[in-house]
Protein backbone atom coordinates (compact mmCIF):
# COMPACT_ATOMS: atom_id res chain seq x y z
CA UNK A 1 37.21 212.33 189.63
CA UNK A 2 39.93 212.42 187.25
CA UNK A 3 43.61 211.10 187.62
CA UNK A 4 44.90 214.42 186.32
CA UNK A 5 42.07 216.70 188.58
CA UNK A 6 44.50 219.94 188.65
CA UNK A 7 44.55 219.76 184.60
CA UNK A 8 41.80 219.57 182.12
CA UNK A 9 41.81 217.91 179.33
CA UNK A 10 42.88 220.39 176.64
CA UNK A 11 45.50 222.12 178.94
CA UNK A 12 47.11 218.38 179.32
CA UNK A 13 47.15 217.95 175.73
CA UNK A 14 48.89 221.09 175.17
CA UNK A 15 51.53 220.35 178.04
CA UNK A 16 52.25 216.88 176.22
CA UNK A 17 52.22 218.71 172.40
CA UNK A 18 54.66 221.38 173.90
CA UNK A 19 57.14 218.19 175.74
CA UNK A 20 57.32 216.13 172.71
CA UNK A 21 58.05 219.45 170.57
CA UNK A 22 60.95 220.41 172.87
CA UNK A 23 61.89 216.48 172.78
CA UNK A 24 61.86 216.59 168.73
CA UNK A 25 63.37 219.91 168.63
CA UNK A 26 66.32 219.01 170.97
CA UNK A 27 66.85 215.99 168.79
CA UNK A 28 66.93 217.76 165.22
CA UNK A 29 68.91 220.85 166.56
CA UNK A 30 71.61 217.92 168.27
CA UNK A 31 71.56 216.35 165.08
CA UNK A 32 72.47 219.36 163.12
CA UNK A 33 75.05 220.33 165.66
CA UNK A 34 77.10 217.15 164.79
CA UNK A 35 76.54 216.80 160.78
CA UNK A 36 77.87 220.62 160.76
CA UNK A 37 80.78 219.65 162.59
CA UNK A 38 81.39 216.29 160.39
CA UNK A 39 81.07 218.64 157.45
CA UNK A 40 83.41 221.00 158.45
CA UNK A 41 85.85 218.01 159.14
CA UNK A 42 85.27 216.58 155.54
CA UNK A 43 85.85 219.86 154.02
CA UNK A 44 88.89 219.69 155.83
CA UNK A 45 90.51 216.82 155.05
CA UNK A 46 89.89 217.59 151.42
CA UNK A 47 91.50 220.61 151.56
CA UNK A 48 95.00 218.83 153.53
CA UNK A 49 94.58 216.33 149.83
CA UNK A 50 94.44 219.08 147.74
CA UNK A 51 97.53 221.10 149.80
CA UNK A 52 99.59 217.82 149.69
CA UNK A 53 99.60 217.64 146.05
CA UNK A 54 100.27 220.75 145.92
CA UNK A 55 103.56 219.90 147.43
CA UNK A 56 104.19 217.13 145.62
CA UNK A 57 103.87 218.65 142.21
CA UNK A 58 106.37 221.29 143.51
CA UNK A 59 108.39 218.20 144.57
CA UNK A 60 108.14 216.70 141.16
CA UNK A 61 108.41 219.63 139.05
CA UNK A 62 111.83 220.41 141.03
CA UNK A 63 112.76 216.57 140.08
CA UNK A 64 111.78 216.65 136.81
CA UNK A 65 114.58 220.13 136.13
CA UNK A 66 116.78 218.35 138.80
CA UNK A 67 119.40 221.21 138.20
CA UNK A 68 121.27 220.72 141.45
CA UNK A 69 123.47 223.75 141.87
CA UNK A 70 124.36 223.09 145.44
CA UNK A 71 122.71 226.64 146.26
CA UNK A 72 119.50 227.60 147.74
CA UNK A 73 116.65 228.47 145.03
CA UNK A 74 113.27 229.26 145.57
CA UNK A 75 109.92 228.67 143.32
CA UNK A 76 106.72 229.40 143.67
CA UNK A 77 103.68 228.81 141.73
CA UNK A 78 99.95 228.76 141.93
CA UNK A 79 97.51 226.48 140.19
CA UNK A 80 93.87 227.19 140.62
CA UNK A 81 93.77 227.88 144.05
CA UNK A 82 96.67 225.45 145.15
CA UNK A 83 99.77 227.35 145.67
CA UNK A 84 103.22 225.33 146.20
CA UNK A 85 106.76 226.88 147.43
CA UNK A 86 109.57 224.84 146.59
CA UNK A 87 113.13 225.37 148.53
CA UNK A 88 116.11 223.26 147.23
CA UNK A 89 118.89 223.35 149.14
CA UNK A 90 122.22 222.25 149.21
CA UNK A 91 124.35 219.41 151.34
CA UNK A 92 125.43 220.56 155.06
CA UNK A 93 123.12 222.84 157.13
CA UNK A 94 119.96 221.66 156.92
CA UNK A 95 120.55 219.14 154.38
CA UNK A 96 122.28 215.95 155.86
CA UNK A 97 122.13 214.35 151.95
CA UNK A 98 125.31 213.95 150.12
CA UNK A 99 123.61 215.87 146.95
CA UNK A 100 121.10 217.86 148.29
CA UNK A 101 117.80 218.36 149.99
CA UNK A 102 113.89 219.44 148.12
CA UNK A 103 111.21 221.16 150.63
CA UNK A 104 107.90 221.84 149.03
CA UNK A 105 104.95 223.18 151.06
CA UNK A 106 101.37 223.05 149.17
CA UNK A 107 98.86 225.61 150.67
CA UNK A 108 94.93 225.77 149.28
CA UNK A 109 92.23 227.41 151.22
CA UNK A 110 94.94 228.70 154.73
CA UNK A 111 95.64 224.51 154.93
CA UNK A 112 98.92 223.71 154.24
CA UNK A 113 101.22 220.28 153.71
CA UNK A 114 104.96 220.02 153.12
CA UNK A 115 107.01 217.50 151.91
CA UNK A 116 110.68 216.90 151.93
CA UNK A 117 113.04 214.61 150.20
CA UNK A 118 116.99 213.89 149.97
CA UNK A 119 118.86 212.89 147.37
């Protein structure tokens, strides 16, 4: 008499194939759970790169006129996909520089970085 009387042969076979399937399966589908996750975080932090030089160019470009009125102004630009918004503004409120203050915030893909300097 077999160890296994209650199963025969071919049904314990196909009780073993159908464990180490679900085993294999579990492991592939875990697997893929946490490289789509990792890839979603890479993606991510590429996009925050791309957003923060967005901002900086709108930080340099606002250096590079450096036309320090003492008022508020505004610009706005968008280059391929990377948008920046660049706020000068002037000493007191905000601004505790003696000259004046720069705020850029680079956006690409809803992720968005700011920057700002005083001078």
């Amino acid at each position: 008499m077999s160890k296994f009387s209650c199963f025969s042969q071919k049904g314990l076979s196909l009780y073993l194939a159908i464990i180490i399937m679900s085993i294999i399966l579990a492991i592939v589908l875990g697997t893929t759970t946490i490289l789509t996750g990792q890839i979603k975080t890479m993606r991510g932090i590429e996009n925050s790169v791309i957003a923060f030089y967005g901002a900086d160019t709108g930080i340099e470009r606002e250096l590079k006129e450096d036309n320090a009125t003492g008022t508020e102004t505004i610009d706005s630009m968008g280059l391929g996909g990377v948008e920046y918004i660049v706020k000068k503004i002037g000493p007191g409120g905000e601004c505790s520089a003696t000259n004046y203050c720069i705020e850029s915030e680079g956006t690409y893909k809803q992720t968005k970085r700011a920057i700002r300097i005083t001078r």
